[in-house]
C-alpha atoms as a PDB file:
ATOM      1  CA  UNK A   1      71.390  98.746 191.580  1.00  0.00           C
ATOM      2  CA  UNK A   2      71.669  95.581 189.897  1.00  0.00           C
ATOM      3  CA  UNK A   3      71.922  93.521 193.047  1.00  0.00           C
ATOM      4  CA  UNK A   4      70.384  93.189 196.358  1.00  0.00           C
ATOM      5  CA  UNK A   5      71.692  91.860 199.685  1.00  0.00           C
ATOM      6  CA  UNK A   6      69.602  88.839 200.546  1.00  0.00           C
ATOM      7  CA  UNK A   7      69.241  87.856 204.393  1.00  0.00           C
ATOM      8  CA  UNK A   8      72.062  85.727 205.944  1.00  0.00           C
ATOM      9  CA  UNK A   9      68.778  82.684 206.559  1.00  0.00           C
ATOM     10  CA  UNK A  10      68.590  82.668 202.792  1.00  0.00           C
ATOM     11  CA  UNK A  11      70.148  79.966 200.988  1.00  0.00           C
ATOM     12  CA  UNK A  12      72.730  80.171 198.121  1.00  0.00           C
ATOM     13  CA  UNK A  13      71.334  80.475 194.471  1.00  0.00           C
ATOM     14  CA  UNK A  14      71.747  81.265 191.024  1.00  0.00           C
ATOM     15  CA  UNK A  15      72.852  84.709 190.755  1.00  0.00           C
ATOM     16  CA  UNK A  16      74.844  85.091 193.977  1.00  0.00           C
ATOM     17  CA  UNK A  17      78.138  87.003 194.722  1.00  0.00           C
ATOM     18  CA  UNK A  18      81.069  85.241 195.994  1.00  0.00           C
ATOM     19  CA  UNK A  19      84.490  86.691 197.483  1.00  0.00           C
ATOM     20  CA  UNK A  20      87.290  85.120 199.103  1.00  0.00           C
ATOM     21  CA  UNK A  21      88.963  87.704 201.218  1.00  0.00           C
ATOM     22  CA  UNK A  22      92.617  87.705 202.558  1.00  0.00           C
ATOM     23  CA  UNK A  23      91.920  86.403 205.785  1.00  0.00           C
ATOM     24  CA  UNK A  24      94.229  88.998 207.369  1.00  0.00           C
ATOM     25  CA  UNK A  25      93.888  92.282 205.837  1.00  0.00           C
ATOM     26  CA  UNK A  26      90.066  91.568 204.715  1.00  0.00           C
ATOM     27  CA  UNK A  27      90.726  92.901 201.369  1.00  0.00           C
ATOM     28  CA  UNK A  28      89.001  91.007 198.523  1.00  0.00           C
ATOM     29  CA  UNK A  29      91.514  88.586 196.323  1.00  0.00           C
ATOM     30  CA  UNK A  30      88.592  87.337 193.888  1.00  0.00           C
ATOM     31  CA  UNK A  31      85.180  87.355 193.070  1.00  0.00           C
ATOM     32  CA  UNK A  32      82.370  85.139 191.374  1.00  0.00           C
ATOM     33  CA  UNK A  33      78.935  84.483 190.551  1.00  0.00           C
ATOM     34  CA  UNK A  34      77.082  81.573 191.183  1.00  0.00           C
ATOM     35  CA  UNK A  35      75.875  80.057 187.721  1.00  0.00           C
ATOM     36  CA  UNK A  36      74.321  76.663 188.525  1.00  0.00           C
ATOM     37  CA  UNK A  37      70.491  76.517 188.240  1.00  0.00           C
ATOM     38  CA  UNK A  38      68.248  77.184 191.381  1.00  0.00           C
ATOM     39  CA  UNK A  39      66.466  73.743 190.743  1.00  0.00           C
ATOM     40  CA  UNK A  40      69.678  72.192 190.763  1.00  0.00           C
ATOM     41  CA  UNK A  41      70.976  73.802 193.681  1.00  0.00           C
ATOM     42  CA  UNK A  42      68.050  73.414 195.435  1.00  0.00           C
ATOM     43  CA  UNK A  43      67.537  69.381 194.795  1.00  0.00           C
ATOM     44  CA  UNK A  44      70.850  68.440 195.261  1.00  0.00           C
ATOM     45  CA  UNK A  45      71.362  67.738 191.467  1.00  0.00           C
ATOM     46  CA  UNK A  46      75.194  69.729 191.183  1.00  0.00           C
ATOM     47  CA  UNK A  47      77.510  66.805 192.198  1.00  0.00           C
ATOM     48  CA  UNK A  48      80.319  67.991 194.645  1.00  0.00           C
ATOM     49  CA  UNK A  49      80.610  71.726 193.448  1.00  0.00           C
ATOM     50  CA  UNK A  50      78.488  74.498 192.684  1.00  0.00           C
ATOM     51  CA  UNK A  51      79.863  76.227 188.950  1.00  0.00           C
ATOM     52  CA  UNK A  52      81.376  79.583 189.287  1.00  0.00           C
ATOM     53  CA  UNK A  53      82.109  82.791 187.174  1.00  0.00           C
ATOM     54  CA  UNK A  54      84.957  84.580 187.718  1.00  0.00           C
ATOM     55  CA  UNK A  55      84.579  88.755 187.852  1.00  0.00           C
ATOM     56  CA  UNK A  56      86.441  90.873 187.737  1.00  0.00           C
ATOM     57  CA  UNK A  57      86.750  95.170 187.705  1.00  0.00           C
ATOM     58  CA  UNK A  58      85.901  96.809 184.390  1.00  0.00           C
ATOM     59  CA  UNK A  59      89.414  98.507 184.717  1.00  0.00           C
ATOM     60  CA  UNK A  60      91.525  95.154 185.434  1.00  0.00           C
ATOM     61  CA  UNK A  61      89.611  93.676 182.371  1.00  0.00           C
ATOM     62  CA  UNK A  62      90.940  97.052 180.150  1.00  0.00           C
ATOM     63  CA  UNK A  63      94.339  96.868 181.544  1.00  0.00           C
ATOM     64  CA  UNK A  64      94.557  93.281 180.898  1.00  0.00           C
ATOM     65  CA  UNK A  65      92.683  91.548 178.353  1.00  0.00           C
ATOM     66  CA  UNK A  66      91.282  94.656 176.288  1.00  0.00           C
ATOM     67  CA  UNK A  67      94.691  95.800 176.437  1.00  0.00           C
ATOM     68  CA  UNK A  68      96.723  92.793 175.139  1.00  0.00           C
ATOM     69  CA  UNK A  69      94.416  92.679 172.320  1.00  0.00           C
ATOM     70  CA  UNK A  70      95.127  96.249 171.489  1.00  0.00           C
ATOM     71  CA  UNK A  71      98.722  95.710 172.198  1.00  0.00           C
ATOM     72  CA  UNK A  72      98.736  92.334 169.867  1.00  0.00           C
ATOM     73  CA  UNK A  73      97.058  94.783 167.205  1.00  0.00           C
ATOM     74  CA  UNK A  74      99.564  97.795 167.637  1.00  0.00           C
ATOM     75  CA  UNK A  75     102.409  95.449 167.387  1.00  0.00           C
ATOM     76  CA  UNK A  76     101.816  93.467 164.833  1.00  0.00           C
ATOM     77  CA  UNK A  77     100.699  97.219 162.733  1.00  0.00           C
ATOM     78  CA  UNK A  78     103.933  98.722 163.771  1.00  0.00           C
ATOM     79  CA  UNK A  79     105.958  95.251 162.807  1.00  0.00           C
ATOM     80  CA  UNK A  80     104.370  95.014 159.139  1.00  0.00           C
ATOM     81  CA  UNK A  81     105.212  99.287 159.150  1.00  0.00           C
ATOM     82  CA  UNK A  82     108.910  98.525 159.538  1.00  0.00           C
ATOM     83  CA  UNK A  83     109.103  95.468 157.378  1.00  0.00           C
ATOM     84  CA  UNK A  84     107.655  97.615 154.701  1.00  0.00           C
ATOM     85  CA  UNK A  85     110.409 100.379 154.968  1.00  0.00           C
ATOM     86  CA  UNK A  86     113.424  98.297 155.499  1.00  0.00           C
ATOM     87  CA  UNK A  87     112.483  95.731 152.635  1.00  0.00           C
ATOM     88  CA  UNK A  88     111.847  98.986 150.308  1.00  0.00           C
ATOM     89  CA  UNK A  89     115.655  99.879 150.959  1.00  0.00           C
ATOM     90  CA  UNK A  90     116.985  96.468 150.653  1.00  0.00           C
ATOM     91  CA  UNK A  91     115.429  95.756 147.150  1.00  0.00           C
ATOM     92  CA  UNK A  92     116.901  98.827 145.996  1.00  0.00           C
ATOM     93  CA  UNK A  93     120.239  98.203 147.656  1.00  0.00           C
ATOM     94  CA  UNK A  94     119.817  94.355 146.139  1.00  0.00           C
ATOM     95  CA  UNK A  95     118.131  95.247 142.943  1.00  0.00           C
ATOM     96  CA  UNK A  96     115.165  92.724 143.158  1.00  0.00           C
ATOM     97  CA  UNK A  97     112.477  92.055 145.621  1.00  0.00           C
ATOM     98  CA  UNK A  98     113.634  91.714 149.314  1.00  0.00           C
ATOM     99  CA  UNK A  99     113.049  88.615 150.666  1.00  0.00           C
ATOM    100  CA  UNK A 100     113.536  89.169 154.343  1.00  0.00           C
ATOM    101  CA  UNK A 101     110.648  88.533 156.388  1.00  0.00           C
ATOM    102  CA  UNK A 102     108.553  90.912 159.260  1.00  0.00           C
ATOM    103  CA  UNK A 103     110.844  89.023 161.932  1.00  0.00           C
ATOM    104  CA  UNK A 104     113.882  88.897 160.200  1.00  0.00           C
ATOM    105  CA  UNK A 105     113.793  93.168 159.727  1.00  0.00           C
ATOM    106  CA  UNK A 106     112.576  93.498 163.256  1.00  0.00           C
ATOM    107  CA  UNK A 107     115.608  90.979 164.786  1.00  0.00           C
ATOM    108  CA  UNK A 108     117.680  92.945 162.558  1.00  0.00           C
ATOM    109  CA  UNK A 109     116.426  96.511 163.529  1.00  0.00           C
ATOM    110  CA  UNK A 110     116.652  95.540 167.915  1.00  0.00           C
ATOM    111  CA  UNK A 111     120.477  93.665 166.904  1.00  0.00           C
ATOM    112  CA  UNK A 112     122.151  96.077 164.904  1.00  0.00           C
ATOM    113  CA  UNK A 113     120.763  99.792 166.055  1.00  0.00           C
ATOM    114  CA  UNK A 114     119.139 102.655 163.812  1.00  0.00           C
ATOM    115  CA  UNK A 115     122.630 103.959 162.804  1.00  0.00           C
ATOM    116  CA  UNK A 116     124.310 100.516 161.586  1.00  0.00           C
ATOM    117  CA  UNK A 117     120.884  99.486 159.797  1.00  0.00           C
ATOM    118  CA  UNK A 118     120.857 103.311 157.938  1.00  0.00           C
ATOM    119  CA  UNK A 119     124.305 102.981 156.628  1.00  0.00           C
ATOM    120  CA  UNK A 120     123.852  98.699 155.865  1.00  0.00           C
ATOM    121  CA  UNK A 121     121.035 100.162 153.557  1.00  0.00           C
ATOM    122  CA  UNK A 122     123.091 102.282 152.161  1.00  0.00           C
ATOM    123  CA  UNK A 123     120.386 105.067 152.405  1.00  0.00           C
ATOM    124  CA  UNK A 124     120.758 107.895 150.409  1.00  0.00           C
ATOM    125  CA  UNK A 125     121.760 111.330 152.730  1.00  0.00           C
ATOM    126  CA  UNK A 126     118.315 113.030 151.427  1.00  0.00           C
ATOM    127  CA  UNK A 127     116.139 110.181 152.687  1.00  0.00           C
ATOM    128  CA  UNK A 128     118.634 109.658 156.126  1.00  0.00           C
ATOM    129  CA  UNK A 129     116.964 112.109 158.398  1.00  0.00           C
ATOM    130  CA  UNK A 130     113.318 110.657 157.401  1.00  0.00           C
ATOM    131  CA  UNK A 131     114.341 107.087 157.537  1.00  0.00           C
ATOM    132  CA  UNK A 132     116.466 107.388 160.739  1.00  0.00           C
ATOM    133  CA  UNK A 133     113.575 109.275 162.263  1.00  0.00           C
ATOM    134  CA  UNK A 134     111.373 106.465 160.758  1.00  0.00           C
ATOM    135  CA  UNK A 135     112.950 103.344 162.460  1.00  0.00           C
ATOM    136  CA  UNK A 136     114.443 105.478 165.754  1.00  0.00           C
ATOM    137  CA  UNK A 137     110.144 105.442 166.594  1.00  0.00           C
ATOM    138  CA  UNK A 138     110.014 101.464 165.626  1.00  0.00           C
ATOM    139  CA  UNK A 139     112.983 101.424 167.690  1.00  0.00           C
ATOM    140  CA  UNK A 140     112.161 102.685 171.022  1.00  0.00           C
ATOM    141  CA  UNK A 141     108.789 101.080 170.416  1.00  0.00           C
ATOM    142  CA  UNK A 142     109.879  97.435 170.411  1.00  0.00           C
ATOM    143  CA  UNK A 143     112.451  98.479 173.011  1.00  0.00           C
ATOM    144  CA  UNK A 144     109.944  99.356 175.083  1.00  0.00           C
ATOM    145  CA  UNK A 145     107.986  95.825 175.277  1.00  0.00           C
ATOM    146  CA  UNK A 146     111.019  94.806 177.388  1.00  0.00           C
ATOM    147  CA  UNK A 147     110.360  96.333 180.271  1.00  0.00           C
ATOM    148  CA  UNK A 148     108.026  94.043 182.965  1.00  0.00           C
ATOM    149  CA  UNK A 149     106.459  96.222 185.529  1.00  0.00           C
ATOM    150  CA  UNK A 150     103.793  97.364 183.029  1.00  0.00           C
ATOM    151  CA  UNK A 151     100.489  96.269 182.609  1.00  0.00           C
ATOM    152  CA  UNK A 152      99.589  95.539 178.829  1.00  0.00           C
ATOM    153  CA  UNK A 153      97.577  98.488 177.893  1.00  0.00           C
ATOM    154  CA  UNK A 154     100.193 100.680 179.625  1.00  0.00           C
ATOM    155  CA  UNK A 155     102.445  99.004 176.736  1.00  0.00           C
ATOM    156  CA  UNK A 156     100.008  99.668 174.213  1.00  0.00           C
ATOM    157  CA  UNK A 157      99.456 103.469 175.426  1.00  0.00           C
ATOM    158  CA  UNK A 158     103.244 103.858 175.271  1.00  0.00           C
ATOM    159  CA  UNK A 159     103.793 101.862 172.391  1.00  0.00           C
ATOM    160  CA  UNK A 160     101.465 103.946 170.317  1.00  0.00           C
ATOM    161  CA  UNK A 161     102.653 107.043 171.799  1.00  0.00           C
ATOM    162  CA  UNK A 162     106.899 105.841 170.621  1.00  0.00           C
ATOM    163  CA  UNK A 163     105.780 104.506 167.447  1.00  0.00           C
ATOM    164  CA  UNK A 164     103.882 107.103 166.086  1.00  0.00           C
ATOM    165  CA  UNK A 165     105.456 110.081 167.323  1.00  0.00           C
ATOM    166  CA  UNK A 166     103.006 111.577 169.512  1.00  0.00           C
ATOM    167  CA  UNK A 167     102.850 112.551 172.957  1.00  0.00           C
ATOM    168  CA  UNK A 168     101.256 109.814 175.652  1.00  0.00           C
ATOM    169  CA  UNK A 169      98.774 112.270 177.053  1.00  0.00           C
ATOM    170  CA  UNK A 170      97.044 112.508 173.226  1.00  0.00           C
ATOM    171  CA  UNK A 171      97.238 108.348 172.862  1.00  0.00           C
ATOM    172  CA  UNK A 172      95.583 108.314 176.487  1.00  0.00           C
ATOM    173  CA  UNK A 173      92.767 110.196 175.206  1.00  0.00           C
ATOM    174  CA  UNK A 174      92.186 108.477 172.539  1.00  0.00           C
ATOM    175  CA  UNK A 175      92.314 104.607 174.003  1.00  0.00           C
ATOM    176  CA  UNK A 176      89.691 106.086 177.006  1.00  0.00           C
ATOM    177  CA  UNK A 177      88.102 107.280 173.823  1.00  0.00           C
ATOM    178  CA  UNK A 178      88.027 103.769 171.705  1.00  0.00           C
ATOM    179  CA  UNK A 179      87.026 102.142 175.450  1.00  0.00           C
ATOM    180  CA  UNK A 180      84.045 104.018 175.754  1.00  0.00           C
ATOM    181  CA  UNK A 181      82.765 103.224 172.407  1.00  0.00           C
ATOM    182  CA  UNK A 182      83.576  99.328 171.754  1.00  0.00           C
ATOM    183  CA  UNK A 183      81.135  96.885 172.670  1.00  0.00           C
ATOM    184  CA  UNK A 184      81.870  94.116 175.199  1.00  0.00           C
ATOM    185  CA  UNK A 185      82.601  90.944 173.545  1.00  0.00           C
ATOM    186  CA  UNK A 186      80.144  87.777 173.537  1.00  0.00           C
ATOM    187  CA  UNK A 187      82.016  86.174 176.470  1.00  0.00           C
ATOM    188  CA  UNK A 188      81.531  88.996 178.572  1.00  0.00           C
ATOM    189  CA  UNK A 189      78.316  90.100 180.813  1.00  0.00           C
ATOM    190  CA  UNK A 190      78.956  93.996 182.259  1.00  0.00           C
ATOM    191  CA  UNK A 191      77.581  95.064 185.568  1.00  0.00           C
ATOM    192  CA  UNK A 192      78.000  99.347 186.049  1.00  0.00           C
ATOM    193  CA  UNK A 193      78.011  98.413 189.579  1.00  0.00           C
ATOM    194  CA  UNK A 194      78.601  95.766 192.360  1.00  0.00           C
ATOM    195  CA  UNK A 195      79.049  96.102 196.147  1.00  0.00           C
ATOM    196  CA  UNK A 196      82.703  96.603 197.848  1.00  0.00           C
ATOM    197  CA  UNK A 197      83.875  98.043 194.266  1.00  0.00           C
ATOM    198  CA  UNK A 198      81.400 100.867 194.675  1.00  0.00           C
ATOM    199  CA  UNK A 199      81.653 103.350 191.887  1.00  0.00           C
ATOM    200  CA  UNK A 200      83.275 100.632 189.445  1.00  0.00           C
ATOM    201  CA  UNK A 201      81.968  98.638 186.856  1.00  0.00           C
ATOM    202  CA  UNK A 202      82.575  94.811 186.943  1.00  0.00           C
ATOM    203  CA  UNK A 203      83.142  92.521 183.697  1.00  0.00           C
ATOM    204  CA  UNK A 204      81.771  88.602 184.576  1.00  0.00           C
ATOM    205  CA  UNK A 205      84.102  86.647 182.810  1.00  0.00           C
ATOM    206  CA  UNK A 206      81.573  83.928 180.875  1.00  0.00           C
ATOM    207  CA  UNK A 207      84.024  81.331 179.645  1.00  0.00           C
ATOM    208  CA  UNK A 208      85.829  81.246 183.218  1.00  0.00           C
ATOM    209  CA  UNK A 209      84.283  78.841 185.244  1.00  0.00           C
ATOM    210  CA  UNK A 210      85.245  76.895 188.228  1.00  0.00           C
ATOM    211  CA  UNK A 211      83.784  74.670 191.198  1.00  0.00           C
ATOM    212  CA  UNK A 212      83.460  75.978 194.438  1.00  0.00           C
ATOM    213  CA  UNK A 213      82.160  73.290 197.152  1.00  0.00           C
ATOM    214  CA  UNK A 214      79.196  74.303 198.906  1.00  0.00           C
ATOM    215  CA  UNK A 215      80.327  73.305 202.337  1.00  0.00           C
ATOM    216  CA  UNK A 216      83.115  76.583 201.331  1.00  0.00           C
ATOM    217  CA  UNK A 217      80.542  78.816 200.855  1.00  0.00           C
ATOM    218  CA  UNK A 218      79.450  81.380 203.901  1.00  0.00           C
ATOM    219  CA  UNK A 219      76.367  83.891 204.540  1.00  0.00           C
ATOM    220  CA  UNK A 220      78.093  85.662 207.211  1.00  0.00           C
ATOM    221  CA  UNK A 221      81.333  87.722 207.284  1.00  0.00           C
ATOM    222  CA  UNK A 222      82.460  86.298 210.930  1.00  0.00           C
ATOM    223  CA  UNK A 223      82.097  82.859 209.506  1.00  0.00           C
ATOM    224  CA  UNK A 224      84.351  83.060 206.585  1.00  0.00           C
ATOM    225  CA  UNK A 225      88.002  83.188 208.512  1.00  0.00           C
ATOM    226  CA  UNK A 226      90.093  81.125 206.086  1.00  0.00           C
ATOM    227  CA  UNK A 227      91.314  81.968 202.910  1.00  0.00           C
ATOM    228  CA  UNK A 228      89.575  78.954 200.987  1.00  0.00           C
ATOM    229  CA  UNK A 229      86.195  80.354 202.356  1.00  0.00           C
ATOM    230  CA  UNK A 230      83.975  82.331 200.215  1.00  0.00           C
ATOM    231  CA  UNK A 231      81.425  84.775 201.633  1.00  0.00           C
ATOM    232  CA  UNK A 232      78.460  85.893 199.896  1.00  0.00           C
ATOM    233  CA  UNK A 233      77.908  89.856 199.498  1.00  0.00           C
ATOM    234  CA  UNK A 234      75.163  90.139 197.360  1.00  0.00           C
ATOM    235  CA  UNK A 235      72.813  88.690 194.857  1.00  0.00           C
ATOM    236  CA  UNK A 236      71.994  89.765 191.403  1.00  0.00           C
ATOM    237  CA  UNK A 237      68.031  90.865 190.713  1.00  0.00           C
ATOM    238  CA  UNK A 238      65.738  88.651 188.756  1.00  0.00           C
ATOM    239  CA  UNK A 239      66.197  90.446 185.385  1.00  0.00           C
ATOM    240  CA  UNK A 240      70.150  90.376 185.440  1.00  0.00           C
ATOM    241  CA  UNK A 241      70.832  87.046 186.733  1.00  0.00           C
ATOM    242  CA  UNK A 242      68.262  85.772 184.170  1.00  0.00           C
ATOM    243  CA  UNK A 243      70.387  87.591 181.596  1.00  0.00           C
ATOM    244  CA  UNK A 244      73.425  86.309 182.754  1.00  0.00           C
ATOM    245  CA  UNK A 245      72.469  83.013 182.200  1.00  0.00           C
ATOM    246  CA  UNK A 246      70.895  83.546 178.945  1.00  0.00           C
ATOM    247  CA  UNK A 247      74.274  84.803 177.785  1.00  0.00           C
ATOM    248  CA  UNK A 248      76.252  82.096 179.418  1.00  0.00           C
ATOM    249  CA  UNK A 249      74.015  79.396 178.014  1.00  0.00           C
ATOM    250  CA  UNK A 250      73.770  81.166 174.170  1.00  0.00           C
ATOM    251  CA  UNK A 251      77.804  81.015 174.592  1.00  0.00           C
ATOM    252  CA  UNK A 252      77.943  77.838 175.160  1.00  0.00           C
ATOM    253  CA  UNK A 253      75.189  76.629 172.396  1.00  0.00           C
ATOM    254  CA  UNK A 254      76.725  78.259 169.739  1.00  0.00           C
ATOM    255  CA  UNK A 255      77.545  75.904 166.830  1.00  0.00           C
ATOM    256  CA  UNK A 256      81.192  76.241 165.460  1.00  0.00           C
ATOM    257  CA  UNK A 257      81.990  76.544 161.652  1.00  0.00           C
ATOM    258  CA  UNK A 258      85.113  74.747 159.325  1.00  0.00           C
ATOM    259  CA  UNK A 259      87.804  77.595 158.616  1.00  0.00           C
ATOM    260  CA  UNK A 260      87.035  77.040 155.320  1.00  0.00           C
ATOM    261  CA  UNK A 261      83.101  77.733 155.565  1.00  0.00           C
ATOM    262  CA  UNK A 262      83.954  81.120 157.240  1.00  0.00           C
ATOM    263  CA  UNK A 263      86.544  81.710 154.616  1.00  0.00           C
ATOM    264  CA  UNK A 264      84.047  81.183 151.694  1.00  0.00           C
ATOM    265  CA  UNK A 265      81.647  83.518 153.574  1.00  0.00           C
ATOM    266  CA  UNK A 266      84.208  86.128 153.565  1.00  0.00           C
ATOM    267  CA  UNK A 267      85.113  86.039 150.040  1.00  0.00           C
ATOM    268  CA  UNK A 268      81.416  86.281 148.747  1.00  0.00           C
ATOM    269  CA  UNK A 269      80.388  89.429 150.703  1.00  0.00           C
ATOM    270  CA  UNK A 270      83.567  90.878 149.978  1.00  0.00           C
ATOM    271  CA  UNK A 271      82.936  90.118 146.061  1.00  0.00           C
ATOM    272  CA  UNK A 272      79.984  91.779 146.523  1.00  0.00           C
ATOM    273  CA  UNK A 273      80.272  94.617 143.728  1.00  0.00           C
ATOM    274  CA  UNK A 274      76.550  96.121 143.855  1.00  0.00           C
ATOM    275  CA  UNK A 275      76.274  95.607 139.514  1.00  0.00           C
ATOM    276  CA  UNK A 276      73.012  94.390 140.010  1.00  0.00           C
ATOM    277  CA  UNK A 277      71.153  96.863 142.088  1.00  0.00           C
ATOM    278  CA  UNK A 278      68.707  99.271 140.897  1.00  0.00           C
ATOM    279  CA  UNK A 279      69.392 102.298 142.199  1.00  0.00           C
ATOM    280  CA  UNK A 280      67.349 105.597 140.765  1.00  0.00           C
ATOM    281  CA  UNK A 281      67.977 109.198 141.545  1.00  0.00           C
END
């Protein structure tokens, strides 16, 4: 385990777990980790509140912010697809370069309908099958962001699945497939484990922080009755808490470069052409 349950007697610190519970069915709204140092905590030296991390389940963090970026991705893909195809048709139907733009096609596409957009291009019959079968899949996939009950890698699953023809079970695979591999990003800290999500990894969120007063904070469950109480559960080992704050603190050091240095950078290593390299068989 990466935690251990330290007795009710012993004080808050660096590297404890915080819940707030729903004060009537007991079930756990939120969760955090203390981040303040231990000297600080200790001597008094954290003002009115003690800082915070938000955590939350590995599988809320892929069904909501792994999965909007994937979404973002998919869509914007799919958009510049469609744009492609319908501007191809238009030039030829204009005879000179299209000048409608990614939103203006996909406006067009959701407005009109596959069938009105088909015969507007004046498509020839050879092509109509391909093209209709083309923008029918861009189609239901932008139809499909409408609907609000969804989280936002459901979307993407589906969204895939529409856009690109194939069946949702296959996309499924493949996204469980892409979230095993990926690593974390910077702003992240993973934990395979924590206590009352037994079984499920946990994701502490490094750039959400809040304040949580001390006097709110509780070391025993049959203390912490009201909803703005949070109890402590557990407390992260030596080794992880010490990494946690290494991570938070290398975040939060980083130095930030001009657009324009990073966009330099880019264009020299991708100039890079390899001419000068000695390479021997």
């Amino acid at each position: 385990m990466e935690w251990l349950t330290p007795d009710p007697e012993t004080p808050v610190r660096q590297g404890d777990i915080l819940i707030s519970r729903d004060h009537r069915t007991g079930l756990v709204e939120s969760m955090f980790l203390v981040i303040t140092a231990d000297c600080d905590i200790s001597k008094e030296k954290f003002g009115t509140q003690i800082a915070a991390l938000r955590i939350i389940s590995h599988n809320q963090y892929l069904l909501d912010i792994w999965g909007e970026k994937k979404l973002n991705k998919a869509i914007k893909d799919e958009q510049s697809k469609l744009h492609a195809q319908i501007s191809k048709w238009h030039s030829k139907l204009i005879a000179q370069d299209s000048t409608l733009t990614e939103d203006a096609a996909l406006k067009w596409l959701i407005r009109e309908g596959v069938a009105r957009i088909v015969d507007d291009l004046q498509v020839p019959d050879k092509d109509r099958k391909k093209v209709r079968k083309s923008l029918n899949n861009s189609y239901s996939a932008f139809k499909l962001l409408e609907t609000q009950d969804l989280s936002d890698l459901e979307k993407y699953v589906l969204f895939k699945a529409l856009s690109e023809d194939k069946s949702t079970e296959e996309v499924h695979k493949n996204t469980v497939g892409s979230a095993q591999k990926e690593v974390l990003p910077d702003d992240t800290f993973f934990l395979p484990e924590l206590p009352d999500n037994l079984g499920q990894g946990a994701v502490v969120m490094l750039r959400e922080i809040i304040g949580i007063s001390p006097n709110n904070i509780y070391l025993k469950a049959t203390e912490a009755t009201s909803p703005q109480n949070f109890l402590r559960i557990a407390r992260l080992k030596p080794e992880i808490k010490y990494a946690v704050s290494q991570a938070f603190g290398s975040l939060y050091s980083r130095i930030g470069m001009s657009s324009e240095y990073e966009a330099r950078r880019n264009a020299a290593i991708q100039g890079l052409t390899g001419k000068e390299w000695r390479i021997s068989c």
